[in-house]
PDB file of N, CA and C in Angstrom:
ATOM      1  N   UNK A   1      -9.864 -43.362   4.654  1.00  0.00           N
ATOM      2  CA  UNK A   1      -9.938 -43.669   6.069  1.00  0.00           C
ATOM      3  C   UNK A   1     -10.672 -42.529   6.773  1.00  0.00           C
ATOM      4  N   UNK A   2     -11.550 -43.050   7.674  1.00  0.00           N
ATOM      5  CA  UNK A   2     -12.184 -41.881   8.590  1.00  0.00           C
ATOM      6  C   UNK A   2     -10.763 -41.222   9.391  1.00  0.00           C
ATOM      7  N   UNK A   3     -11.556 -40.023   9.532  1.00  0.00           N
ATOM      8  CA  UNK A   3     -10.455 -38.918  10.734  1.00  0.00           C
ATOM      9  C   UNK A   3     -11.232 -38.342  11.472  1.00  0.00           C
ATOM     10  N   UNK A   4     -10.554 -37.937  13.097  1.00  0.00           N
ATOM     11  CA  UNK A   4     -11.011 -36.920  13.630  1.00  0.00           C
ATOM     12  C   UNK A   4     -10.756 -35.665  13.406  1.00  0.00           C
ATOM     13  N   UNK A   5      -9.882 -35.662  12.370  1.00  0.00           N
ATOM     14  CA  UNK A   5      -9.712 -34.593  12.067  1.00  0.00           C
ATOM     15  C   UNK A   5      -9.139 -33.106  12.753  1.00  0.00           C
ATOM     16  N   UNK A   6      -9.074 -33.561  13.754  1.00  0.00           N
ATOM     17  CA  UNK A   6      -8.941 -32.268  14.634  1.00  0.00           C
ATOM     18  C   UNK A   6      -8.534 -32.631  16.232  1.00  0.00           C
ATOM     19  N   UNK A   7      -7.442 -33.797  16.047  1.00  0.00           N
ATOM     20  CA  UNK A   7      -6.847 -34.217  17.426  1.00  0.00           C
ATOM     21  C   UNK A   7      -5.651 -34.080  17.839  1.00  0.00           C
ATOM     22  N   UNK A   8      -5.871 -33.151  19.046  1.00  0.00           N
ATOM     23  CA  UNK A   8      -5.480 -32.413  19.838  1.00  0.00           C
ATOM     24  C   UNK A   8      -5.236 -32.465  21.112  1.00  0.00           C
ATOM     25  N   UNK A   9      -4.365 -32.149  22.373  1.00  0.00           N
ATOM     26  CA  UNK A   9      -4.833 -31.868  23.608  1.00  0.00           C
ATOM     27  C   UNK A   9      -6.236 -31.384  24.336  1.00  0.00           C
ATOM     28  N   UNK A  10      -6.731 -30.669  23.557  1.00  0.00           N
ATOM     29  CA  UNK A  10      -8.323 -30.004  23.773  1.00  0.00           C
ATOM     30  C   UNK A  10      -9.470 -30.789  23.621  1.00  0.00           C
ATOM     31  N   UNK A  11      -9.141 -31.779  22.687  1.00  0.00           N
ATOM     32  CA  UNK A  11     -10.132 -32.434  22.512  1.00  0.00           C
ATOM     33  C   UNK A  11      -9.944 -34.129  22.935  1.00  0.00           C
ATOM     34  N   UNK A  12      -8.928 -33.908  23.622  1.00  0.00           N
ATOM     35  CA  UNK A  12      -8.748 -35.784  24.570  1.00  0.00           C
ATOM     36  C   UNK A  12      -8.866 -35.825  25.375  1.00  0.00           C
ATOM     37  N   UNK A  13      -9.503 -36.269  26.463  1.00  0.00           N
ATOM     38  CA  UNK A  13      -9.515 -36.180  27.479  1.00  0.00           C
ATOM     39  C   UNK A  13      -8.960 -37.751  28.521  1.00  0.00           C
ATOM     40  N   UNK A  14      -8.534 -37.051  29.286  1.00  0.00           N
ATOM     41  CA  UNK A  14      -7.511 -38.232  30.169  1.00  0.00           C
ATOM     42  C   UNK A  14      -7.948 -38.354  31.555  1.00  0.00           C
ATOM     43  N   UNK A  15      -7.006 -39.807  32.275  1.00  0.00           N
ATOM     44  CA  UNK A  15      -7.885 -39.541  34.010  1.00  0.00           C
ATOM     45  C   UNK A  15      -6.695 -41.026  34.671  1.00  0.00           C
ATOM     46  N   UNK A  16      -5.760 -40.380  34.941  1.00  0.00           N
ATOM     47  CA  UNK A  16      -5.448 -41.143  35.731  1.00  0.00           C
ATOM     48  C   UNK A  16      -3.662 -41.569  34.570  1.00  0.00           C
ATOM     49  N   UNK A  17      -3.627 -40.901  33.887  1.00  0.00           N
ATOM     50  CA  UNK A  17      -2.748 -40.870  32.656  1.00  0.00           C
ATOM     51  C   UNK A  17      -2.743 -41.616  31.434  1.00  0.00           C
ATOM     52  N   UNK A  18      -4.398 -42.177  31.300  1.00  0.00           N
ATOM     53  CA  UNK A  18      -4.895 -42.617  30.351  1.00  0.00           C
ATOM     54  C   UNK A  18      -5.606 -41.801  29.183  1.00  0.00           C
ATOM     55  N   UNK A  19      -5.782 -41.811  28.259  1.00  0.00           N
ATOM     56  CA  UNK A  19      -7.258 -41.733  26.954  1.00  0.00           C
ATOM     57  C   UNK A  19      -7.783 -42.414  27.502  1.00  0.00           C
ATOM     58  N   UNK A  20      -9.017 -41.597  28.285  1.00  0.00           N
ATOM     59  CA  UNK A  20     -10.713 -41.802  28.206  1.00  0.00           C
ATOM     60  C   UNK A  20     -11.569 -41.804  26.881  1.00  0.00           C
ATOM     61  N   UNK A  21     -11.625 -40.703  26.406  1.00  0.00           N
ATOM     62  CA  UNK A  21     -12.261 -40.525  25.412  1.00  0.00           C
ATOM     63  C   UNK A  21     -11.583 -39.182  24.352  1.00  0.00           C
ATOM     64  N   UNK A  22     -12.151 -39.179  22.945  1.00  0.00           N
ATOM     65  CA  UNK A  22     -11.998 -38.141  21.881  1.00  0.00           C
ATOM     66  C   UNK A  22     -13.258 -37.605  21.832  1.00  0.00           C
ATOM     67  N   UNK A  23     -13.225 -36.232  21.849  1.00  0.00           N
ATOM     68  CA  UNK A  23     -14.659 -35.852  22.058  1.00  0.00           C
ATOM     69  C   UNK A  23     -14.241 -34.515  20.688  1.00  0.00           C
ATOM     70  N   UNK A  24     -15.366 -33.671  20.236  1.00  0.00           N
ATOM     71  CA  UNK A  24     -15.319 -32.759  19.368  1.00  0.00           C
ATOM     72  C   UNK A  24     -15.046 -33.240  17.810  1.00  0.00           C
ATOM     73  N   UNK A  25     -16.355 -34.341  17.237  1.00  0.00           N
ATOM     74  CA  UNK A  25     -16.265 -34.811  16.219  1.00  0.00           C
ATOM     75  C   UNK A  25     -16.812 -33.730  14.737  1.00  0.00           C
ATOM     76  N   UNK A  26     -16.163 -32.577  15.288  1.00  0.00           N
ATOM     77  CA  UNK A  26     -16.713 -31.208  14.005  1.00  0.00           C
ATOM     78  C   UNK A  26     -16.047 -31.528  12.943  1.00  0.00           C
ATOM     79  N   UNK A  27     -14.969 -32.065  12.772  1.00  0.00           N
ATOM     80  CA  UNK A  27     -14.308 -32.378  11.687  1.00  0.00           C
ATOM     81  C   UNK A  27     -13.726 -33.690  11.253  1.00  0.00           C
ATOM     82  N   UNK A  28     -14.400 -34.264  11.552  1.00  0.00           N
ATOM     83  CA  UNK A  28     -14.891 -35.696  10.820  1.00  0.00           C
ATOM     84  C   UNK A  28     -14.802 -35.622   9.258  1.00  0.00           C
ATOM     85  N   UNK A  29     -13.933 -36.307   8.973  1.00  0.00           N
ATOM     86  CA  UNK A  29     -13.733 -36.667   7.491  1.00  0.00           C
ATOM     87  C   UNK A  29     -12.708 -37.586   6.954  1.00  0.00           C
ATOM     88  N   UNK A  30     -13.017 -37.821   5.560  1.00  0.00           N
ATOM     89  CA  UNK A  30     -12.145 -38.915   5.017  1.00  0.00           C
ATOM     90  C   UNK A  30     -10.650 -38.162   4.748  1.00  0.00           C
ATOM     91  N   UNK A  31      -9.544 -38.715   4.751  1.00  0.00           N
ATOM     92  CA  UNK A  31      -8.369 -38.857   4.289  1.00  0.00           C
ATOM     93  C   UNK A  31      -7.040 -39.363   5.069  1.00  0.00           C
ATOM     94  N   UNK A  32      -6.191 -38.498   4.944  1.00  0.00           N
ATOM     95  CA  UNK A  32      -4.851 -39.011   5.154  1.00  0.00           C
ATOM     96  C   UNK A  32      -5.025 -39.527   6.795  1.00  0.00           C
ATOM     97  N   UNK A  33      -4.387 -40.958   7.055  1.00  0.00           N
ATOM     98  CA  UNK A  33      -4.227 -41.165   8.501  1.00  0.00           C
ATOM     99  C   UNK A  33      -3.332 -40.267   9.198  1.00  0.00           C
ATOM    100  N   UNK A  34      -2.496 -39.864   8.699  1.00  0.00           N
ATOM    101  CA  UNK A  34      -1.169 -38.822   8.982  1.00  0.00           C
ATOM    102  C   UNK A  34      -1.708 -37.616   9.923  1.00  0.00           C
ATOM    103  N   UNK A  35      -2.955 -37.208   9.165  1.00  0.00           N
ATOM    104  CA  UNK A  35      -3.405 -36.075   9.841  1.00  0.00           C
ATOM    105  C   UNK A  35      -3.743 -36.179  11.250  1.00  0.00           C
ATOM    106  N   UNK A  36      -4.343 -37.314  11.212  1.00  0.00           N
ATOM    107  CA  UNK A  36      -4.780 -37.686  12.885  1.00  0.00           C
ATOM    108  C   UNK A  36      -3.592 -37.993  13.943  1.00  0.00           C
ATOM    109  N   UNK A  37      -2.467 -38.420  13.498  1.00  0.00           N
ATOM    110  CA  UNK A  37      -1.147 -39.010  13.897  1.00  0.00           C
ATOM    111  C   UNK A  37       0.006 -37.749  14.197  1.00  0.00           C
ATOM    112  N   UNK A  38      -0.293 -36.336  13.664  1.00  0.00           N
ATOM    113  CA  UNK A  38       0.136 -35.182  13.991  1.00  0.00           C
ATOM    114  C   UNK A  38      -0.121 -34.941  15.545  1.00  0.00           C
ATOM    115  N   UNK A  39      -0.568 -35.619  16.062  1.00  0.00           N
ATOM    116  CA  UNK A  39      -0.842 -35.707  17.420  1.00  0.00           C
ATOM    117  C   UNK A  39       0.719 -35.798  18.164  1.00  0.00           C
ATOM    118  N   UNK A  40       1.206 -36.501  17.837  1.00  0.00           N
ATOM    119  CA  UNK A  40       1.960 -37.008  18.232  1.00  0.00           C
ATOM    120  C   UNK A  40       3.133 -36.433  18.672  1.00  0.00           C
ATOM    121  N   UNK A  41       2.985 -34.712  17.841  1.00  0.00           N
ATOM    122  CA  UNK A  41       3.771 -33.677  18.353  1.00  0.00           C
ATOM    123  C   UNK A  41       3.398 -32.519  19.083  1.00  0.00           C
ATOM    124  N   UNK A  42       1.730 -32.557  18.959  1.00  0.00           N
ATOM    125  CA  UNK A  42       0.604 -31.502  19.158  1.00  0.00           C
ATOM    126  C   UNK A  42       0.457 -31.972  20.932  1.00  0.00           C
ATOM    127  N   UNK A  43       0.720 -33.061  21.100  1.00  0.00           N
ATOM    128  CA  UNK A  43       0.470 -33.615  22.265  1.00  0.00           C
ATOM    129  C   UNK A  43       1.785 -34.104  23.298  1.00  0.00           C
ATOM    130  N   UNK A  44       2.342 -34.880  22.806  1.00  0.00           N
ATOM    131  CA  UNK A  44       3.783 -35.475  23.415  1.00  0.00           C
ATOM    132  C   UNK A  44       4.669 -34.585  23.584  1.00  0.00           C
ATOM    133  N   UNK A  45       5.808 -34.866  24.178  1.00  0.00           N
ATOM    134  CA  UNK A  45       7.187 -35.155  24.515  1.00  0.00           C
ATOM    135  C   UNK A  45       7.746 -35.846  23.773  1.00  0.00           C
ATOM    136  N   UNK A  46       9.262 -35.580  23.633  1.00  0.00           N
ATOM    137  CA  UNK A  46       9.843 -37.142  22.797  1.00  0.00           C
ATOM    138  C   UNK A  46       9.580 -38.414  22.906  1.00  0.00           C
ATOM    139  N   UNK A  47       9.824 -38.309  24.630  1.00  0.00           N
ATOM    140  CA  UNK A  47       9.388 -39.999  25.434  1.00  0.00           C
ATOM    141  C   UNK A  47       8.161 -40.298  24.776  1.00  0.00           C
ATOM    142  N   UNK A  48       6.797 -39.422  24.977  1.00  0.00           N
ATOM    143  CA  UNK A  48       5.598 -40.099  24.916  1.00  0.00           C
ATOM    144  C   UNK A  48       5.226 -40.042  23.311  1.00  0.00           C
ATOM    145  N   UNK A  49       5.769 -39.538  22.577  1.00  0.00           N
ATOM    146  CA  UNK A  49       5.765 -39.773  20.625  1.00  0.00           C
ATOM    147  C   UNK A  49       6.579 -41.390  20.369  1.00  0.00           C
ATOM    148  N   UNK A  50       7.777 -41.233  21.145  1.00  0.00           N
ATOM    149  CA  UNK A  50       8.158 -42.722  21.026  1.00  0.00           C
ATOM    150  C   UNK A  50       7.708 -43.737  21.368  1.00  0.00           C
ATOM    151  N   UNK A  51       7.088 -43.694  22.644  1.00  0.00           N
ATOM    152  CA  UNK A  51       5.674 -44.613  23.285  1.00  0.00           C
ATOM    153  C   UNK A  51       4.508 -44.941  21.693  1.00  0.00           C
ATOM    154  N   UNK A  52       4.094 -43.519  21.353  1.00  0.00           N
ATOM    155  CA  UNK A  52       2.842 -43.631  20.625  1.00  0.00           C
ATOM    156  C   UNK A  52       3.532 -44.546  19.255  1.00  0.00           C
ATOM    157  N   UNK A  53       4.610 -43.691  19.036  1.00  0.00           N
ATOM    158  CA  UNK A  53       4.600 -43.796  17.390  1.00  0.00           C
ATOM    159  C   UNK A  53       4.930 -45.861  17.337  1.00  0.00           C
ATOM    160  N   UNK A  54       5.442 -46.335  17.987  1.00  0.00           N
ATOM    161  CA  UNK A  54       5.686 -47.792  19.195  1.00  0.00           C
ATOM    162  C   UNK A  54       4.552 -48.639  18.961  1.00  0.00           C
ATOM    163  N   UNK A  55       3.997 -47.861  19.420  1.00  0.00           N
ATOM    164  CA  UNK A  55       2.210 -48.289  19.637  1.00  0.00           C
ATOM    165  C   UNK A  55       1.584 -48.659  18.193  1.00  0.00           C
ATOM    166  N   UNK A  56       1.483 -47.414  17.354  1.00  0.00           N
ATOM    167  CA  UNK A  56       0.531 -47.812  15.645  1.00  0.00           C
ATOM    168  C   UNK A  56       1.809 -48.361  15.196  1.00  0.00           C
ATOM    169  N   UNK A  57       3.051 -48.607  14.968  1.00  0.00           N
ATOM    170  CA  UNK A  57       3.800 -49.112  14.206  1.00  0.00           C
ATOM    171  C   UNK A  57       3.970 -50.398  14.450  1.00  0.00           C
ATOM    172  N   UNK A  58       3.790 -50.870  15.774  1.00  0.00           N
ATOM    173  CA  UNK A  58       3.427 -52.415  16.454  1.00  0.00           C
ATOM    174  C   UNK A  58       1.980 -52.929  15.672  1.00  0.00           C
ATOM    175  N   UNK A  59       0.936 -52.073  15.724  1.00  0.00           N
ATOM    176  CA  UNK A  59       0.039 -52.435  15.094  1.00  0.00           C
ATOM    177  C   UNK A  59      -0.417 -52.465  14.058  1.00  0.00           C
ATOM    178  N   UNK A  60       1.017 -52.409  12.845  1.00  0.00           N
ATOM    179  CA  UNK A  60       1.501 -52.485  11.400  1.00  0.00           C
ATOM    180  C   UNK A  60       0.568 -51.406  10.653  1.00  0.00           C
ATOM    181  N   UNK A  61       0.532 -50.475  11.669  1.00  0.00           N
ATOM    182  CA  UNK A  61      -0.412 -49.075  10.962  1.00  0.00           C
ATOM    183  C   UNK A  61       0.480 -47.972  10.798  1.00  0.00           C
ATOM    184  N   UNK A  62       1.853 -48.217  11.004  1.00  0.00           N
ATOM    185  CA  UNK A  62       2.658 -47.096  10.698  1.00  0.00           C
ATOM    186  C   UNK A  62       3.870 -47.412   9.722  1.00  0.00           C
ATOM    187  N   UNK A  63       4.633 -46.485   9.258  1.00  0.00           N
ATOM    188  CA  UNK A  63       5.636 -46.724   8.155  1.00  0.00           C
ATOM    189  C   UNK A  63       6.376 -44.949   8.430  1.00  0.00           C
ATOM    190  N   UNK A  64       7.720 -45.177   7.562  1.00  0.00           N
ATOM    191  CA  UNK A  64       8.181 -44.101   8.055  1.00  0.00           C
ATOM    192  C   UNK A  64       7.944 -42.745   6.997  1.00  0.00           C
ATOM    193  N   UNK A  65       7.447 -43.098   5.544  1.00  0.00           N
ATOM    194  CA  UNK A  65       6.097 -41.914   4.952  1.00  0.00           C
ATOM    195  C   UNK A  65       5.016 -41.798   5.476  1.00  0.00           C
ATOM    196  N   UNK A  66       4.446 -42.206   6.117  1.00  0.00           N
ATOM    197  CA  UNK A  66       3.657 -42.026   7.295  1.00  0.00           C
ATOM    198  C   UNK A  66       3.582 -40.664   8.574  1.00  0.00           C
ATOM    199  N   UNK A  67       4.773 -41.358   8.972  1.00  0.00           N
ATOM    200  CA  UNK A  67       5.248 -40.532  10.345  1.00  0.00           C
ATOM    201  C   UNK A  67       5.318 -39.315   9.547  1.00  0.00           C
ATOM    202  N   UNK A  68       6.331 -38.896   8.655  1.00  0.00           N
ATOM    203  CA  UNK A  68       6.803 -37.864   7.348  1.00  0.00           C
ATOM    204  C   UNK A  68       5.414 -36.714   6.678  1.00  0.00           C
ATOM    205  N   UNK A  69       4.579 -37.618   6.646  1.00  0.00           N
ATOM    206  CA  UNK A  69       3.433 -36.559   6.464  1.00  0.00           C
ATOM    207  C   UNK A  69       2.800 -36.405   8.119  1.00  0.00           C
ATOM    208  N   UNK A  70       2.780 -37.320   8.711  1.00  0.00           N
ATOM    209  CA  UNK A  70       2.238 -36.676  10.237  1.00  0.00           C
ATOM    210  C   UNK A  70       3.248 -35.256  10.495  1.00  0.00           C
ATOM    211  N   UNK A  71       4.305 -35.526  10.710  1.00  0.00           N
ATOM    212  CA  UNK A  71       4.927 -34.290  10.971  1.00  0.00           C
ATOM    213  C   UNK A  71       4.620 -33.057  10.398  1.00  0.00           C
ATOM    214  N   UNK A  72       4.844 -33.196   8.855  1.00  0.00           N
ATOM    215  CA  UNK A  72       3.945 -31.939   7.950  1.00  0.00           C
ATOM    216  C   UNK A  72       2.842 -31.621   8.613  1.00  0.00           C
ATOM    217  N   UNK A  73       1.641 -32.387   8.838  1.00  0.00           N
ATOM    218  CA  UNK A  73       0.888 -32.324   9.144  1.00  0.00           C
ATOM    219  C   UNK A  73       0.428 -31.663  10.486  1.00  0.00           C
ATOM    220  N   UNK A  74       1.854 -31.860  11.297  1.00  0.00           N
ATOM    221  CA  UNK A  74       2.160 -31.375  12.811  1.00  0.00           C
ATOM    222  C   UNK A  74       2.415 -29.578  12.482  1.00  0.00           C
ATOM    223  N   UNK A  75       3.016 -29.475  11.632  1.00  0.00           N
ATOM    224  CA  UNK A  75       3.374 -28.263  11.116  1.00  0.00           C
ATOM    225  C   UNK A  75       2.589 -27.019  10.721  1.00  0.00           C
ATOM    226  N   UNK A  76       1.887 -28.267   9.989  1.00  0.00           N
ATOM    227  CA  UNK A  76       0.261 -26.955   9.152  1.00  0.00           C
ATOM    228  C   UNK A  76      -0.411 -26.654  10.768  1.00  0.00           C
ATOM    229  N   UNK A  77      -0.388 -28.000  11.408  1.00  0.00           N
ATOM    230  CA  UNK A  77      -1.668 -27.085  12.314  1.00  0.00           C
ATOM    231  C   UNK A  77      -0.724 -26.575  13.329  1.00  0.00           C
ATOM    232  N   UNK A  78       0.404 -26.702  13.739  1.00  0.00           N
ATOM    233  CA  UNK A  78       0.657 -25.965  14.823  1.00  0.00           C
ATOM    234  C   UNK A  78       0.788 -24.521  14.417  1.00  0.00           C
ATOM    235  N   UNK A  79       1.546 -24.207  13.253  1.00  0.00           N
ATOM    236  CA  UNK A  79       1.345 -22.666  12.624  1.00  0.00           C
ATOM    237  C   UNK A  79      -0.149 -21.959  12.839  1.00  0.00           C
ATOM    238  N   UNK A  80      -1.347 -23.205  12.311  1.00  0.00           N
ATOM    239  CA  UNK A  80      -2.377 -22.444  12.338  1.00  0.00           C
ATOM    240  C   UNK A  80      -2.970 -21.915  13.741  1.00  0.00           C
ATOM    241  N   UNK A  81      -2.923 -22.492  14.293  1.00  0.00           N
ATOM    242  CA  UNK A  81      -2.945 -22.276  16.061  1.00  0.00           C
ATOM    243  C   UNK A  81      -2.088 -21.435  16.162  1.00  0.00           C
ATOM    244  N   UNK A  82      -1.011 -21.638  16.122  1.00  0.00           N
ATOM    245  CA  UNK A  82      -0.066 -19.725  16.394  1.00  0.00           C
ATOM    246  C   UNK A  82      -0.695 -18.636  15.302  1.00  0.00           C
ATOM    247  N   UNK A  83      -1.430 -18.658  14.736  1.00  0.00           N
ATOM    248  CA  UNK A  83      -1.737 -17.352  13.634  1.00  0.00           C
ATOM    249  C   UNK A  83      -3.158 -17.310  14.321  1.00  0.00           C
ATOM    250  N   UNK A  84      -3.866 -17.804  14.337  1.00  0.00           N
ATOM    251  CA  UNK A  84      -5.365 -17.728  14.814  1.00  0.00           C
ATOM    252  C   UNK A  84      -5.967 -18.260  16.184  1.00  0.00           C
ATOM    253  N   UNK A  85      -5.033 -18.301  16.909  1.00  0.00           N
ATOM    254  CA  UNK A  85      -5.358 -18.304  18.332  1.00  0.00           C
ATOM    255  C   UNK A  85      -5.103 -17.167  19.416  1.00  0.00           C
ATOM    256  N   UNK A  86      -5.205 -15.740  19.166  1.00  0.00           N
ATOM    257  CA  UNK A  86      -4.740 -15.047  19.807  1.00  0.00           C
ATOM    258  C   UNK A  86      -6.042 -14.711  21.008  1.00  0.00           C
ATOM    259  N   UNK A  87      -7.305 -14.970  20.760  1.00  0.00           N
ATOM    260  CA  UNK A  87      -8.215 -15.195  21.323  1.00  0.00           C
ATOM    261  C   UNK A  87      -7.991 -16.197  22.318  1.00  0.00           C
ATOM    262  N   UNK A  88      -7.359 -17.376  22.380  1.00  0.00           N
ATOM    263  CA  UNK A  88      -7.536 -18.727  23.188  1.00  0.00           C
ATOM    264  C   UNK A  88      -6.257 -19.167  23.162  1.00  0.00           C
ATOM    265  N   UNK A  89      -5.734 -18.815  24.232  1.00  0.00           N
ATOM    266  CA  UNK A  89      -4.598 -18.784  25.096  1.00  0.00           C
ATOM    267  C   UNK A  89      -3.974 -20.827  25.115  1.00  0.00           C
ATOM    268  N   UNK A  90      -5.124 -21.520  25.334  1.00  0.00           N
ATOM    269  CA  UNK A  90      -4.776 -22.752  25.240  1.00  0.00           C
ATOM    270  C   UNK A  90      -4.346 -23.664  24.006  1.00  0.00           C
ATOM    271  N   UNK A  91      -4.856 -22.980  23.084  1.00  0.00           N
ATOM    272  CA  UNK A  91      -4.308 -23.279  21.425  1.00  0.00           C
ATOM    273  C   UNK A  91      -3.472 -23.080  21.240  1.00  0.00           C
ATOM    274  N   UNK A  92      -3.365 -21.589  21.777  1.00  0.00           N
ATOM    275  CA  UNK A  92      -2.108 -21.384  21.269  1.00  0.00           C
ATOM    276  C   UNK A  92      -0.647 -21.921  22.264  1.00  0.00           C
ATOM    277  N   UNK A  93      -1.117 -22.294  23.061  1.00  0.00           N
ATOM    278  CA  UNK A  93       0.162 -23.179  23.984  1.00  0.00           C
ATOM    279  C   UNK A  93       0.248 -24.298  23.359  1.00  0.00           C
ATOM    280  N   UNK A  94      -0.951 -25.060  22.545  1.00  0.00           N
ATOM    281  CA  UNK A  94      -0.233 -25.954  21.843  1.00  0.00           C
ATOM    282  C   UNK A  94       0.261 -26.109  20.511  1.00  0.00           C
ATOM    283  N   UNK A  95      -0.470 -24.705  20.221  1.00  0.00           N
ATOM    284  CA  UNK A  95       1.119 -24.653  18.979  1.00  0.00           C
ATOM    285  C   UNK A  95       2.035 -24.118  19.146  1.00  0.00           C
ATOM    286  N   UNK A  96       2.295 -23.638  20.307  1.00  0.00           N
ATOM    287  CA  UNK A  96       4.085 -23.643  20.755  1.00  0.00           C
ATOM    288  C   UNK A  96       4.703 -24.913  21.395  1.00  0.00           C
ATOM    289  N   UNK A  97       3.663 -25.324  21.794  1.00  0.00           N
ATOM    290  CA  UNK A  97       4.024 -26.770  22.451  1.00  0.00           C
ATOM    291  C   UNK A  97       4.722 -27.344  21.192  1.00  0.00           C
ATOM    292  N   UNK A  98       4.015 -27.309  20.302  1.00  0.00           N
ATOM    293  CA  UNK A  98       4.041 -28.165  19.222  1.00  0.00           C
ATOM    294  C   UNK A  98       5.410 -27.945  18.333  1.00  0.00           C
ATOM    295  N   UNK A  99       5.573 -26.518  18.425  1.00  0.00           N
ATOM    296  CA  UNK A  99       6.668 -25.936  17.268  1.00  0.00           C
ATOM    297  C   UNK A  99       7.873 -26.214  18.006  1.00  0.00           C
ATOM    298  N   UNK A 100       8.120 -26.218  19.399  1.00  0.00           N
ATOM    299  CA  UNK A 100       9.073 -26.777  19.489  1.00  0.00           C
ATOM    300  C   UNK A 100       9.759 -28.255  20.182  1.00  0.00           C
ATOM    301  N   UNK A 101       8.238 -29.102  19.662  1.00  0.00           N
ATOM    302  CA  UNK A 101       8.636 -30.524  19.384  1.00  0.00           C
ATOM    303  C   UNK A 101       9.520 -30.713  18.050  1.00  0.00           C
ATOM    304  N   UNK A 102       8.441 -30.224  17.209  1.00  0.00           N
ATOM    305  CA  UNK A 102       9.053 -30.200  16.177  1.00  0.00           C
ATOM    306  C   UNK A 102      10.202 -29.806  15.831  1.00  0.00           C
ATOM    307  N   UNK A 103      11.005 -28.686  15.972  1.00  0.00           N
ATOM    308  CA  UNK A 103      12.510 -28.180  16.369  1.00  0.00           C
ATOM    309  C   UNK A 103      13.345 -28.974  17.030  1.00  0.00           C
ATOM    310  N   UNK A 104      12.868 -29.588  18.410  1.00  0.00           N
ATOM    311  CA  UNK A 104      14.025 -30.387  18.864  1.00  0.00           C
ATOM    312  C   UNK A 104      13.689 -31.609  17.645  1.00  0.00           C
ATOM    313  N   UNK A 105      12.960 -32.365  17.466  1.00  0.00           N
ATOM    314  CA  UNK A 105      13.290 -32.957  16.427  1.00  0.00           C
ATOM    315  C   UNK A 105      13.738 -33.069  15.360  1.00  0.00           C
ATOM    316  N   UNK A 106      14.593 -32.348  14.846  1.00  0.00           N
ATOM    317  CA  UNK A 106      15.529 -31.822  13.413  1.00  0.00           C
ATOM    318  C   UNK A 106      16.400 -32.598  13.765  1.00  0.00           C
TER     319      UNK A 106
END
């Protein structure tokens, strides 16, 4: 499956409390859907992960090994954003954003 590979708050842009568009296609590549679906902690709230996750699982694109590697997946990159964002202040808010989605979710 294609990916963006690299979706994020930074790279979505919104207007009115919609997705307009995904912009920053640098990492474009094939594999896991999961990876792209890590969003879902990189970006949301509980409310709005339950909205999303609602959303692809209505549209028989989700399962709950699925969600299971998204989360992993939520994990690798929010760490990596806390280790290598000390330069860019906004990364790194969303891998704290992120780390403690992930936490209240345990």
């Amino acid at each position: 499956m294609w990916l963006h590979g690299d979706l994020h708050p930074g790279n979505m842009l919104c207007a009115g409390g919609a997705l307009t568009a995904v912009v920053d296609f640098g990492d474009l590549c094939r594999g896991d859907p999961a990876t792209d679906l890590a969003t879902a902690w990189l970006t949301f709230g509980p409310s709005g992960r339950a909205v999303f996750r609602a959303s692809v699982d209505a549209a028989g694109r989700g399962d709950d090994a699925l969600w299971l590697r998204a989360q992993g997946w939520a994990v690798n990159l929010a760490t990596a954003m806390l280790a290598h964002s000390d330069d860019n202040p906004a990364m790194y808010a969303v891998g704290r954003h992120a780390v403690a989605q992930l936490l209240g979710d345990r």
